[in-house]
Protein backbone atom coordinates (compact mmCIF):
# COMPACT_ATOMS: atom_id res chain seq x y z
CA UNK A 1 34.20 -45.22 -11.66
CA UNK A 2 32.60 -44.19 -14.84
CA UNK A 3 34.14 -45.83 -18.21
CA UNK A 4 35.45 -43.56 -20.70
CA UNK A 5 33.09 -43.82 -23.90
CA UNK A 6 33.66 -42.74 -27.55
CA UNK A 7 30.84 -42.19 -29.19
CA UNK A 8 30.12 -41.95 -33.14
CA UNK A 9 27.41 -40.14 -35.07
CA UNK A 10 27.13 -41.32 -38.76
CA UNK A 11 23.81 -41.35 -40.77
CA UNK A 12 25.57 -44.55 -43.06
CA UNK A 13 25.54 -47.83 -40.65
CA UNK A 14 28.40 -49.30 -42.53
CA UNK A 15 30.79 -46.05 -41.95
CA UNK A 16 30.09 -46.21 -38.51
CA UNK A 17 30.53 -49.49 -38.22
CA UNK A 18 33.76 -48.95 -40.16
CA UNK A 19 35.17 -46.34 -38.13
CA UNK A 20 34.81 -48.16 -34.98
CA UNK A 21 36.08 -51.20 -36.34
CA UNK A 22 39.34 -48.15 -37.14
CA UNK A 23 39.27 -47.12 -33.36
CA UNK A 24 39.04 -50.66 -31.95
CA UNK A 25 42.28 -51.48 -34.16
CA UNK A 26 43.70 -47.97 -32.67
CA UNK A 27 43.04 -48.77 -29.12
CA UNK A 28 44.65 -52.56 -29.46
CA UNK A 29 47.91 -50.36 -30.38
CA UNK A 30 47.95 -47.98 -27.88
CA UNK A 31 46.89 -48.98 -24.14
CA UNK A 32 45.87 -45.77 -23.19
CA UNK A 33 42.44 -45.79 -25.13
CA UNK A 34 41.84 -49.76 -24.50
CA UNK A 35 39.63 -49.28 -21.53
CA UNK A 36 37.09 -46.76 -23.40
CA UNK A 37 34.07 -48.44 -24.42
CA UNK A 38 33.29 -47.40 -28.37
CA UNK A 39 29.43 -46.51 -29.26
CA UNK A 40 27.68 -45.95 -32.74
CA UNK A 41 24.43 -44.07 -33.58
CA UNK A 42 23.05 -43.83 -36.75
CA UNK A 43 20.35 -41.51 -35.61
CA UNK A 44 19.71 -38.21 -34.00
CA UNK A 45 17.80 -39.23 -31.02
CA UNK A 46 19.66 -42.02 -30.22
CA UNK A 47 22.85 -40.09 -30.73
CA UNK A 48 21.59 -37.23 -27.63
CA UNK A 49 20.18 -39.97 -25.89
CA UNK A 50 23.61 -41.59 -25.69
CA UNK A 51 25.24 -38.96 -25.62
CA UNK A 52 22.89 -37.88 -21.88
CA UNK A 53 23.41 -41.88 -20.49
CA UNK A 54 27.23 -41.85 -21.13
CA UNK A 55 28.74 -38.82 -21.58
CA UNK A 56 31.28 -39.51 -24.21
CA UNK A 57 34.64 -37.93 -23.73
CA UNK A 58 35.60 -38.39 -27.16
CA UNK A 59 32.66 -38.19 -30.33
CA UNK A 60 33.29 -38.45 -33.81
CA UNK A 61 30.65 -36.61 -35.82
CA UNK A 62 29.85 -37.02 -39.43
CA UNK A 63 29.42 -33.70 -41.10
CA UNK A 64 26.97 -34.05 -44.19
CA UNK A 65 23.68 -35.64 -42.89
CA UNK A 66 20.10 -35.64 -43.36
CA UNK A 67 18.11 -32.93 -40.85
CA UNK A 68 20.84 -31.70 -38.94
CA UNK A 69 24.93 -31.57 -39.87
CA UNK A 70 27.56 -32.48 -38.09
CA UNK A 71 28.76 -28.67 -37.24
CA UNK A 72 25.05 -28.16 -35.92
CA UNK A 73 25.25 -30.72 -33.52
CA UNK A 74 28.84 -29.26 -32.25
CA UNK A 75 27.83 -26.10 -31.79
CA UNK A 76 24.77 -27.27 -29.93
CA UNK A 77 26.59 -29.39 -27.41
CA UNK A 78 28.78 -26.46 -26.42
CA UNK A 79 26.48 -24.04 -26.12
CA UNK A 80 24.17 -26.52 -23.99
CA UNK A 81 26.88 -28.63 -22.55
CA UNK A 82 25.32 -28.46 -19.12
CA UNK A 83 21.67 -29.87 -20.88
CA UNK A 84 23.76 -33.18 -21.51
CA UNK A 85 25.05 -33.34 -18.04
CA UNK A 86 28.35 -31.78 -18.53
CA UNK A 87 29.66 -29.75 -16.11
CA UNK A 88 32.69 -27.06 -15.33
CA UNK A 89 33.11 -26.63 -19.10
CA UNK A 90 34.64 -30.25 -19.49
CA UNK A 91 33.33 -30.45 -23.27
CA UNK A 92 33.76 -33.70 -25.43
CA UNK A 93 36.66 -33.75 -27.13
CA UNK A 94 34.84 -33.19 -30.97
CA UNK A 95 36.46 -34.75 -34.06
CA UNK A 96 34.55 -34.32 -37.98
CA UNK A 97 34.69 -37.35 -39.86
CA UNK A 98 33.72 -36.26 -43.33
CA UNK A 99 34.35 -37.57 -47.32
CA UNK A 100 34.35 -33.22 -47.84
CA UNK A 101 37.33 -31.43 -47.21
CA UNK A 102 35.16 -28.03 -47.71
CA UNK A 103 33.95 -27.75 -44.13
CA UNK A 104 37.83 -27.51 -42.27
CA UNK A 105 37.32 -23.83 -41.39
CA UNK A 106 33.58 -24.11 -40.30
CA UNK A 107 35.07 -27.21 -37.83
CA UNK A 108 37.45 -25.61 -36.38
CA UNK A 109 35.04 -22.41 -35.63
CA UNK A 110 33.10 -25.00 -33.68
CA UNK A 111 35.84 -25.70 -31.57
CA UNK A 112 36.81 -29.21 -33.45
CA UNK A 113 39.80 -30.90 -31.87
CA UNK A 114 40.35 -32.25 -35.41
CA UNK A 115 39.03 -33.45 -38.66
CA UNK A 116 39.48 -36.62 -40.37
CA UNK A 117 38.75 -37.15 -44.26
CA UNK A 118 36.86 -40.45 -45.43
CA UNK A 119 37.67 -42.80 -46.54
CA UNK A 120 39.51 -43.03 -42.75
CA UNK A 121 43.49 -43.82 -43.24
CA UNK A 122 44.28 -46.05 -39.67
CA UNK A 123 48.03 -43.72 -39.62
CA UNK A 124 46.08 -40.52 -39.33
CA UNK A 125 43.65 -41.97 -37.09
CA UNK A 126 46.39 -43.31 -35.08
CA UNK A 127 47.96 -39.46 -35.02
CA UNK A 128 44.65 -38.50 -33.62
CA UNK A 129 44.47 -40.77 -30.74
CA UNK A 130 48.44 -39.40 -30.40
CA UNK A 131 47.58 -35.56 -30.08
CA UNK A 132 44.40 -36.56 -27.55
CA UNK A 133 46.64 -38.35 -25.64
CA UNK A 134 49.50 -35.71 -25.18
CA UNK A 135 46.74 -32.88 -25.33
CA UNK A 136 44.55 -34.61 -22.40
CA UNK A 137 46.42 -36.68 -20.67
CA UNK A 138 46.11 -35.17 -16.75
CA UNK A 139 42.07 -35.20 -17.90
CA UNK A 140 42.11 -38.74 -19.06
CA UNK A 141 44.45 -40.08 -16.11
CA UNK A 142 41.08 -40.23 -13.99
CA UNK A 143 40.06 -43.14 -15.98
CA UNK A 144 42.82 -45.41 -15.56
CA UNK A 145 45.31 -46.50 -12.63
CA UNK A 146 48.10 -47.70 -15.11
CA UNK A 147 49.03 -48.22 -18.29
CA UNK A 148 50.64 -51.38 -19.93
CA UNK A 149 54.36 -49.95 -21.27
CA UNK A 150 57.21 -52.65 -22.82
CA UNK A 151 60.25 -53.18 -20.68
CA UNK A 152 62.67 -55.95 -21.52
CA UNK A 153 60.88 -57.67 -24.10
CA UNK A 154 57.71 -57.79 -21.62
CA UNK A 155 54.90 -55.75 -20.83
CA UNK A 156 54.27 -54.04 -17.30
CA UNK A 157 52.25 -52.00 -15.82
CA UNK A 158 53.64 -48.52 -15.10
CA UNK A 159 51.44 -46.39 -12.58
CA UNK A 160 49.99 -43.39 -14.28
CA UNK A 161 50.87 -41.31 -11.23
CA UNK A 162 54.62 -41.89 -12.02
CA UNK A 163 53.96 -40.61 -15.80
CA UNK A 164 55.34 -36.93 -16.19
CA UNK A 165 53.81 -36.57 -19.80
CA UNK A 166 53.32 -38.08 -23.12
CA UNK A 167 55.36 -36.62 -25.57
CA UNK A 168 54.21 -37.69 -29.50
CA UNK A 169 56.85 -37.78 -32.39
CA UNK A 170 54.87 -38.37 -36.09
CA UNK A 171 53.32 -41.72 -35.49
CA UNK A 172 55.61 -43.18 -31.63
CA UNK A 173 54.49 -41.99 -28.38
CA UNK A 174 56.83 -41.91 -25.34
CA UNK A 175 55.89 -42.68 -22.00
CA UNK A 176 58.28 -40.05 -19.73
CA UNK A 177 58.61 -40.58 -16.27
CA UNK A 178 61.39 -39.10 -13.75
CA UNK A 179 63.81 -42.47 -13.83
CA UNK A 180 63.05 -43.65 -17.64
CA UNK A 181 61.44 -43.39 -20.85
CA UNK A 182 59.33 -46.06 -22.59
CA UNK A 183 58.24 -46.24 -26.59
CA UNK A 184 54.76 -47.77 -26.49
CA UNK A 185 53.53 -46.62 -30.25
């Protein structure tokens, strides 16, 4: 089975670096993500290259950057999603990572699941991951067989099949199933 990937696009090495160090924290939190494998590119080609071999289902693009910008790229991707190997309109799920909060309405028109201001605050990051998880869920299911939830001080392993939905409150996600509910963030 194919892992899940997230995949960054930043023209700065150190953001990059930065903002995966920020999603690494994230997915130590919250179980659901902890399986997807988290790529940088600081470059163009490398960044469709990667973005052929591994098919990210989540990418974080920089807006503002040399060449090409971040909305560019979007817009390219899902109007030649089948070019990268995508297929049955199963697009990446697209968020802007930007220091300029001047682009919000030109994201969104590229069909941006959301857009995060630099410098990167770990609570709205952590809201992010939240909303993809509620929003996708059924799609992201295919990547895992269970997820760790706490029960009684300990943590088990709850079948995703027995998962109803994800429901997200500000910064706590609940687990639902049919015989309980369980707090994992």
């Amino acid at each position: 089975m194919k892992k899940p990937v997230i995949l960054i696009l930043d023209d700065e090495v150190l953001a990059a670096s930065y903002l995966e160090e920020l999603i690494e924290n994230v997915q130590s939190k919250n179980t659901f993500f902890n399986n997807f494998e988290c790529i940088t590119s600081n470059t163009f080609n490398d960044f469709f290259e990667k973005l052929k071999t591994h098919l990210p289902e989540i990418i974080f693009l920089d807006i503002e950057m040399p060449k090409k910008n971040g909305l560019e790229i979007a817009k390219e991707i899902r109007e030649n999603y089948e070019n990268y190997g995508y297929k049955d309109f199963q697009f990446p799920i697209i968020i802007f990572s930007t220091a300029f909060d001047n682009y919000g309405y030109q994201a969104f028109s590229v069909d941006a699941f959301d857009y995060i201001l630099k410098p990167i605050d770990i609570e709205r990051l952590s809201h992010i991951f939240a909303k993809i998880e509620v929003q996708y869920a059924n799609y992201l299911k295919q990547f895992s067989d269970y997820i760790k939830v706490p029960h009684s001080g300990i943590e088990i392993d709850l079948p995703i099949k027995d998962v109803l939905y994800f429901k997200s409150d500000m910064k706590y996600t609940t687990v639902v199933t049919e015989k309980k509910e369980y707090l994992i963030s």
